[in-house]
Protein backbone atom coordinates (compact mmCIF):
# COMPACT_ATOMS: atom_id res chain seq x y z
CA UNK A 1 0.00 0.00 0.00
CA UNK A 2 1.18 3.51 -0.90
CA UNK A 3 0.10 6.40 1.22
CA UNK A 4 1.76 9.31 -0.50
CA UNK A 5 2.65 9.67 -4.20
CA UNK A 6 5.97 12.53 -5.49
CA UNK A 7 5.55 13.80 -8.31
CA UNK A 8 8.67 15.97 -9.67
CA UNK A 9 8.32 17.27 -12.72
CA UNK A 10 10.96 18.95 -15.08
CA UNK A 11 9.95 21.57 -17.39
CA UNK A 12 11.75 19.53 -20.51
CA UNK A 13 9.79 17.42 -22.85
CA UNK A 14 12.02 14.13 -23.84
CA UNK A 15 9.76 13.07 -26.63
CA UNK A 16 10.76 9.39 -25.74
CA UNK A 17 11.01 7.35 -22.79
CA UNK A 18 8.88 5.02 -20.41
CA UNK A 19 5.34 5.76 -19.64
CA UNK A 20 5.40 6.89 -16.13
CA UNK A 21 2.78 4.46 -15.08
CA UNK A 22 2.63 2.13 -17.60
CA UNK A 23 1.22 -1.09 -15.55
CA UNK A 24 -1.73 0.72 -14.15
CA UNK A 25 -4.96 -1.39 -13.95
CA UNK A 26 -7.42 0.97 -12.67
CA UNK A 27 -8.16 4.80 -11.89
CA UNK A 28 -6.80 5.70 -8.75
CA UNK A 29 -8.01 9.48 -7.71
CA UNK A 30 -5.23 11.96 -5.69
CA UNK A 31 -5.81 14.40 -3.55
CA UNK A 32 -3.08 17.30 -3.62
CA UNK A 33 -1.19 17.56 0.10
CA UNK A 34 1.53 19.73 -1.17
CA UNK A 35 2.96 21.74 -3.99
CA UNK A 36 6.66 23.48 -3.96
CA UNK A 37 8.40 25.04 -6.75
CA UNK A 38 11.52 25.90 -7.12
CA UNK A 39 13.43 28.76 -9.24
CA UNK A 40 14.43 26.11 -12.00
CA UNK A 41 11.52 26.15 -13.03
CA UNK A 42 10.69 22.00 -11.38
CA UNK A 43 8.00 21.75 -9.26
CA UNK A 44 7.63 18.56 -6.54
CA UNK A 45 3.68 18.12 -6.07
CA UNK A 46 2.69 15.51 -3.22
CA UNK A 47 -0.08 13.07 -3.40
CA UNK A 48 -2.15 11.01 -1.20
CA UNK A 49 -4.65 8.64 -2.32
CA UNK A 50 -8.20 9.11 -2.49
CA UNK A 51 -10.10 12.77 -2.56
C-alpha cells in the first residue's frame, strides 16, 4: 500500500522514454497535500490517495 505519491516534474519534454505508469490497472483518484516550486523552473507536487 502507498500512502503518498511525489511527483517531480521537469519543465523539458524528452519526446521518448517510459510511460510513467505504464502497468496501471485501474483509476486511482489523488488528492493534492503539497505543492513546492523551485526557481528552476521543477516543481515537486505531493499526493495522497483518495479525494
Amino acid at each position: 500500500m502507498i500512502d503518498e505519491y511525489v511527483f517531480v516534474v521537469q519543465p523539458v519534454l524528452a519526446g521518448h522514454g517510459p510511460t510513467l505508469l505504464a502497468g496501471l490497472r485501474e483509476r486511482i483518484q489523488l488528492e493534492l497535500v503539497d505543492r513546492q516550486e523551485f526557481r528552476s523552473g521543477v516543481t515537486a507536487l505531493r499526493f495522497r490517495p483518495g479525494g
